[in-house]
N, C-alpha and C. Protein backbone atom coordinates (compact mmCIF):
# COMPACT_ATOMS: atom_id res chain seq x y z
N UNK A 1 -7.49 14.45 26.67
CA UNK A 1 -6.11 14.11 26.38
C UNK A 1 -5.28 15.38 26.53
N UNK A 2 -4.18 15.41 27.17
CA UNK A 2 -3.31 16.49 27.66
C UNK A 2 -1.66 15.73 27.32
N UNK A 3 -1.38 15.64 26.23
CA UNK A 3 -0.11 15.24 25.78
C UNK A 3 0.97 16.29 24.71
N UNK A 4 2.29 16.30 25.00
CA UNK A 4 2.83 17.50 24.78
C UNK A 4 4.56 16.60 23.84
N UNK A 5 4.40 16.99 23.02
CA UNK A 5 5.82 16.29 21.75
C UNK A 5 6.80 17.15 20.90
N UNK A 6 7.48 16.62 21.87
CA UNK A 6 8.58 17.66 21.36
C UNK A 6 9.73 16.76 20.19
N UNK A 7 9.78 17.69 19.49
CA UNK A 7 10.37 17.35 17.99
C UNK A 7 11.21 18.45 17.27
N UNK A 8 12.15 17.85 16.18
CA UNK A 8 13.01 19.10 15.55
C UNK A 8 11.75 19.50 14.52
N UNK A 9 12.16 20.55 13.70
CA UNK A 9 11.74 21.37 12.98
C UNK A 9 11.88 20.59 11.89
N UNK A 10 12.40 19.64 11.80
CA UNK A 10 12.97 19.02 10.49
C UNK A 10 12.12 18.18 10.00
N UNK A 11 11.70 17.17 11.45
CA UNK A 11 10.83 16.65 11.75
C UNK A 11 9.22 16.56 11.41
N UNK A 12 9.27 18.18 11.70
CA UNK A 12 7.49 18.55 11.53
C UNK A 12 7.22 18.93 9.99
N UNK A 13 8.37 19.42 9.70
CA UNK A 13 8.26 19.85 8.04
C UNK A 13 8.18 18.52 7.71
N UNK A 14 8.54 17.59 7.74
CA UNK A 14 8.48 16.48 7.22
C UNK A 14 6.97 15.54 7.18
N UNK A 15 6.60 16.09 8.32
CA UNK A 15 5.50 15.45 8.57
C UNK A 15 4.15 16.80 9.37
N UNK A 16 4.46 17.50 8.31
CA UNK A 16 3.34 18.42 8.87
C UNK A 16 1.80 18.64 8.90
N UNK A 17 1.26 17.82 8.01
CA UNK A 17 0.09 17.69 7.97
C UNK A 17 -0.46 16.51 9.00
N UNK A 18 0.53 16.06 9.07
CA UNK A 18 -0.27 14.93 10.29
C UNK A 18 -0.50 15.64 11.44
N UNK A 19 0.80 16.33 11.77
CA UNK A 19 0.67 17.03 12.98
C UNK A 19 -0.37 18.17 13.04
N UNK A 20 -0.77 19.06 11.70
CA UNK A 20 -2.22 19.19 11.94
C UNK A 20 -3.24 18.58 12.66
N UNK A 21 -3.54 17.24 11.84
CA UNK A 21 -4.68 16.59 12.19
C UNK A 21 -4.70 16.14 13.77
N UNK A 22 -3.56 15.99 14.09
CA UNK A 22 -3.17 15.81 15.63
C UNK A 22 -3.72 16.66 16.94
N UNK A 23 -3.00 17.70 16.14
CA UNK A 23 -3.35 18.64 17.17
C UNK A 23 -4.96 19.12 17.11
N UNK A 24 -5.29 18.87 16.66
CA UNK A 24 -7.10 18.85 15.83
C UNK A 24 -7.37 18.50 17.71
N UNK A 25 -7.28 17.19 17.84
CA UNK A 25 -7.83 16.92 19.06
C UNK A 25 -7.33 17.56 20.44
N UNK A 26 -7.96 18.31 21.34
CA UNK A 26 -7.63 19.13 22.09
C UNK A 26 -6.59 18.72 23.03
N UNK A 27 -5.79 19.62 23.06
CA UNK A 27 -4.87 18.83 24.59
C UNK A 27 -3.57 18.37 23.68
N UNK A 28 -3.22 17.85 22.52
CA UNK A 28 -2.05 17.42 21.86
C UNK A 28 -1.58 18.98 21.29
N UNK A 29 0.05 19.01 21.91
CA UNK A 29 0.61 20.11 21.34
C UNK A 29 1.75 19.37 20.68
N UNK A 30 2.86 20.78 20.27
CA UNK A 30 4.30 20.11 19.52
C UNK A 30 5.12 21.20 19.87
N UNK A 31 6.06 21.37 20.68
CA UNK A 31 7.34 21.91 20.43
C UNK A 31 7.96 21.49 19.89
N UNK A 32 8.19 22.49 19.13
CA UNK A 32 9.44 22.25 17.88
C UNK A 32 10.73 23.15 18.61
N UNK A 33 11.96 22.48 18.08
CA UNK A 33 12.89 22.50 18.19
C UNK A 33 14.31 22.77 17.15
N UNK A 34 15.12 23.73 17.29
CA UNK A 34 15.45 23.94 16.21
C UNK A 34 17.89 23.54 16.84
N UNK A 35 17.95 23.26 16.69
CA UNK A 35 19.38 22.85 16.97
C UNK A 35 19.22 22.76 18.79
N UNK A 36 18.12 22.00 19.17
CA UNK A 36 17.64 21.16 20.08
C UNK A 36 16.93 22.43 21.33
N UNK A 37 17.10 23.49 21.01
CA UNK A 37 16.26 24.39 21.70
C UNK A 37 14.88 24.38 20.85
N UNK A 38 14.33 24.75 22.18
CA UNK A 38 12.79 25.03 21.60
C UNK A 38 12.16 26.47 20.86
N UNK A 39 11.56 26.37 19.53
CA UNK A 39 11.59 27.61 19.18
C UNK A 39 9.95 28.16 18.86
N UNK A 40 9.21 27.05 18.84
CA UNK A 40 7.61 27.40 18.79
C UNK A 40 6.93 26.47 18.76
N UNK A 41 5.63 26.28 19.18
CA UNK A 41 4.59 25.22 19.54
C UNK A 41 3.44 25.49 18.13
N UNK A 42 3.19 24.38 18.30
CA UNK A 42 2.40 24.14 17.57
C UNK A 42 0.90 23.46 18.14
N UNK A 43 -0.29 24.52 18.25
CA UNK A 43 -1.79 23.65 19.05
C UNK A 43 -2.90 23.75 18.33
N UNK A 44 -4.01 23.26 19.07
CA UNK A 44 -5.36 23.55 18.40
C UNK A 44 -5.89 24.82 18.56
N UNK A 45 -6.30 25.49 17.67
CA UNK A 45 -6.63 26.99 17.83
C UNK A 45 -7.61 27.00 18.93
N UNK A 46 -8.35 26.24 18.94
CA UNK A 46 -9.31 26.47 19.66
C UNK A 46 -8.70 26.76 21.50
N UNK A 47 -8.05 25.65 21.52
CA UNK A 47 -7.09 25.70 22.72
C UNK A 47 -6.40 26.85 23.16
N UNK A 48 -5.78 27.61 21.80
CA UNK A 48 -4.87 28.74 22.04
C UNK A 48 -5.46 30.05 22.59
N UNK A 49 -7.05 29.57 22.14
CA UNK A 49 -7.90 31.20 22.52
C UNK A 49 -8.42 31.06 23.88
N UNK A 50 -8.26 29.42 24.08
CA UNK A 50 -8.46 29.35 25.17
C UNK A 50 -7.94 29.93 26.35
N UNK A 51 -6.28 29.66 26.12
CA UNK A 51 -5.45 30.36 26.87
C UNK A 51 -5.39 31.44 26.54
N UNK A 52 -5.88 32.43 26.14
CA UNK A 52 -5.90 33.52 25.82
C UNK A 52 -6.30 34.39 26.52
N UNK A 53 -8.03 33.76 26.45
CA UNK A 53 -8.98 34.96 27.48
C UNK A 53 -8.16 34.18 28.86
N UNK A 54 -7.65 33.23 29.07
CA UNK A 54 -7.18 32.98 30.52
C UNK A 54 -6.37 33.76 30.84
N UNK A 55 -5.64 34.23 29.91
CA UNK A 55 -4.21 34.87 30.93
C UNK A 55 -4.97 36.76 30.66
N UNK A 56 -6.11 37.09 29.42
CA UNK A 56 -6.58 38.03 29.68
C UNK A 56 -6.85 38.38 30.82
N UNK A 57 -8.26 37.37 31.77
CA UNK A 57 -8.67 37.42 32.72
C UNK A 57 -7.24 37.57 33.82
N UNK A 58 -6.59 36.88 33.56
CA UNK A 58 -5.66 37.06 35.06
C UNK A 58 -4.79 38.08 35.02
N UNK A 59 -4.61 38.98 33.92
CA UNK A 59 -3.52 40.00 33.61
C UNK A 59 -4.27 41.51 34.03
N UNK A 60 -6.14 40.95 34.25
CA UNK A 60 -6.49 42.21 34.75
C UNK A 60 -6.97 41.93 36.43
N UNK A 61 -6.25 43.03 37.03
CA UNK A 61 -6.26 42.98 38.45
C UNK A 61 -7.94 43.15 39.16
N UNK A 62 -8.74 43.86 38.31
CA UNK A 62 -10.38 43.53 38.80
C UNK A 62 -10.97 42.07 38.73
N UNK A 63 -10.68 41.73 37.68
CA UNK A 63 -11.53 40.71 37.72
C UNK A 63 -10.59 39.23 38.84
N UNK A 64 -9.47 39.53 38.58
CA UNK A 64 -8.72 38.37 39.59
C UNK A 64 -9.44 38.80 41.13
N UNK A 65 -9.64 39.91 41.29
CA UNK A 65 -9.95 40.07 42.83
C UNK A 65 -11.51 39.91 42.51
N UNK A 66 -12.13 39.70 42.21
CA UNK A 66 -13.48 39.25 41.79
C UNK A 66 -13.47 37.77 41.84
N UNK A 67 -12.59 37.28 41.13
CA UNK A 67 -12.54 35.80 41.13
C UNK A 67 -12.05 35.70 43.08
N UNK A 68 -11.43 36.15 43.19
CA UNK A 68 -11.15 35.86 44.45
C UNK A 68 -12.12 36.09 45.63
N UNK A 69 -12.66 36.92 45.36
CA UNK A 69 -13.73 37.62 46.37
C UNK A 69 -15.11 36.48 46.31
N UNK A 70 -15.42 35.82 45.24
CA UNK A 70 -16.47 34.47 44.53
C UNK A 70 -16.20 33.80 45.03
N UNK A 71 -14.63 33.36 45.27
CA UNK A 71 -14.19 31.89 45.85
C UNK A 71 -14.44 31.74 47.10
N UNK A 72 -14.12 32.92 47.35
CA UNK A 72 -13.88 33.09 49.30
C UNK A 72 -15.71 33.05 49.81
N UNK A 73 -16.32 33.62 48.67
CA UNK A 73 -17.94 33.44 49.54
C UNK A 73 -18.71 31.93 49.26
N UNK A 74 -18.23 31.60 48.20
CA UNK A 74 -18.43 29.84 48.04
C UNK A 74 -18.22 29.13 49.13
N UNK A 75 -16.80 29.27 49.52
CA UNK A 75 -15.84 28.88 50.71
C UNK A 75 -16.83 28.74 51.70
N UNK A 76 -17.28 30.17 52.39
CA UNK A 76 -18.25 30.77 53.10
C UNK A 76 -19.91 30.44 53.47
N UNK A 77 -20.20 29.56 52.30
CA UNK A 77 -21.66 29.33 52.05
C UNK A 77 -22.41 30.33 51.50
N UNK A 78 -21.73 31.44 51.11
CA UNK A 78 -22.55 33.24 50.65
C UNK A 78 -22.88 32.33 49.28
N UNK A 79 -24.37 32.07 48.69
CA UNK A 79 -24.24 31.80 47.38
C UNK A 79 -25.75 31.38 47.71
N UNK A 80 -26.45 31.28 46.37
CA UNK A 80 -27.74 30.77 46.37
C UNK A 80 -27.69 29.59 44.97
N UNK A 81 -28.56 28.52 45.63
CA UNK A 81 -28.91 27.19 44.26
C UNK A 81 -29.56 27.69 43.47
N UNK A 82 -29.29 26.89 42.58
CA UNK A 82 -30.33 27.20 41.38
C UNK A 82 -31.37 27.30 41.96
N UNK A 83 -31.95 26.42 42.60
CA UNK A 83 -33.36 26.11 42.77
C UNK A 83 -33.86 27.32 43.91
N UNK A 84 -32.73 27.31 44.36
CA UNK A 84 -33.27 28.76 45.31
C UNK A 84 -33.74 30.05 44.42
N UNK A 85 -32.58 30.18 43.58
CA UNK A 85 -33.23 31.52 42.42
C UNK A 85 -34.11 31.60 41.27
N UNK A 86 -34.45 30.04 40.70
CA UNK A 86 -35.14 29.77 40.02
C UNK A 86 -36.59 29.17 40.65
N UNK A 87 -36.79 28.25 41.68
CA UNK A 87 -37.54 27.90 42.09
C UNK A 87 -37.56 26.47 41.55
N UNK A 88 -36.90 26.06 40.78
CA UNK A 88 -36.83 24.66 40.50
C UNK A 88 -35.39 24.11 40.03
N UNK A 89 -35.39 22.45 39.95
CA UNK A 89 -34.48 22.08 39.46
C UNK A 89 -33.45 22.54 38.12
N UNK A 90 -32.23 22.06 38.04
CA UNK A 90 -31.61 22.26 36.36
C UNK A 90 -32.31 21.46 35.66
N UNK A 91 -32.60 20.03 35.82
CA UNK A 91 -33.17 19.45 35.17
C UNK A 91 -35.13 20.21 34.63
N UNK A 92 -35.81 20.62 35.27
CA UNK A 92 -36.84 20.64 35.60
C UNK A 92 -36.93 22.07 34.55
N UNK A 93 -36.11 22.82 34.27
CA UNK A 93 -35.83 24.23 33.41
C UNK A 93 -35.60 23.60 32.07
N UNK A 94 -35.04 22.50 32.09
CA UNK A 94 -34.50 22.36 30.71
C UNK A 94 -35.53 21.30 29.90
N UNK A 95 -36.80 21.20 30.92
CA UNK A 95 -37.65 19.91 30.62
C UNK A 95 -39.30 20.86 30.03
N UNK A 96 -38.96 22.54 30.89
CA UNK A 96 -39.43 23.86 30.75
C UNK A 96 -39.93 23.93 29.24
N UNK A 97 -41.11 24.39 28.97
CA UNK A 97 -41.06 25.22 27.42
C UNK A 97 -41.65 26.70 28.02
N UNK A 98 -41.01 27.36 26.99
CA UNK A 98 -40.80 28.88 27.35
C UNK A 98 -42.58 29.31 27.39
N UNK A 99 -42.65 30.20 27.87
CA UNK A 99 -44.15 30.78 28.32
C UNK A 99 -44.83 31.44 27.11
N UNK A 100 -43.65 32.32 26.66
CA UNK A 100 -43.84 32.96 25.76
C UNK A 100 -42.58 32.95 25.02
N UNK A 101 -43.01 33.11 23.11
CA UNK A 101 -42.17 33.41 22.37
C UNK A 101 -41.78 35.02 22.43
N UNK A 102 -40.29 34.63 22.20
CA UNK A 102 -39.64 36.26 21.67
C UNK A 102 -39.63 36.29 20.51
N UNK A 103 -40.10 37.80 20.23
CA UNK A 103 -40.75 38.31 19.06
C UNK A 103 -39.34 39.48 18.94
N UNK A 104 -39.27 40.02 17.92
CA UNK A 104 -38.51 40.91 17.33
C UNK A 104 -39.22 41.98 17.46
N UNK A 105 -38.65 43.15 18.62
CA UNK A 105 -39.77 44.41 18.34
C UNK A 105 -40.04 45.16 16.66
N UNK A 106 -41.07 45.29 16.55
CA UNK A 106 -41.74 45.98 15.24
C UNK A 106 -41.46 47.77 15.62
N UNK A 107 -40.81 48.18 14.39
CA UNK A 107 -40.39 49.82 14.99
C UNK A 107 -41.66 50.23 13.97
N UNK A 108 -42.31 51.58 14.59
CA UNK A 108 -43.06 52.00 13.67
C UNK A 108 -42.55 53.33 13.32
């Protein structure tokens, strides 16, 4: 769900705990509005950090040309399957039990 409600301030004070629980589910935001301009949103945190590391990632110029340089060899066919680097399916790894347990090294 990707739905966006815009409302006065008067509004949300009035009814602010719902709009909590609302925005709970991802994708529902609230601009609020204060003498009919918009003055702050209201989302799910989880969402907000979302956009967060997003505009991190795009505000640094290495990793955008990284992302770009990935796309273009996808594009390209430059890339190996799972099964090419693993030797088997996704399914077939996750059906896997590990060989060996990890142990916590013992310091002496």
């Amino acid at each position: 769900m990707n739905s966006k409600t815009t409302i006065p301030v008067t509004e949300a004070r009035a009814n602010f705990f719902e709009i909590i629980e609302k925005v709970d589910e991802t994708g529902v935001r609230y601009v609020l509005t204060l003498n009919g301009v918009p003055k702050a949103v209201i989302m799910n945190a989880e969402e907000f950090e979302s956009w967060q590391e997003t505009l991190d990632v795009m505000s640094n110029p290495k990793l955008v040309k990284g992302i770009e340089e990935s796309e273009k060899e996808i594009r390209e066919g430059k890339y190996s399957t799972f099964e090419e680097v693993f030797g088997m399916t996704p399914e077939q790894a996750l059906r896997e039990k590990p060989k060996k347990k990890y142990q916590k090294n013992k310091r002496k």
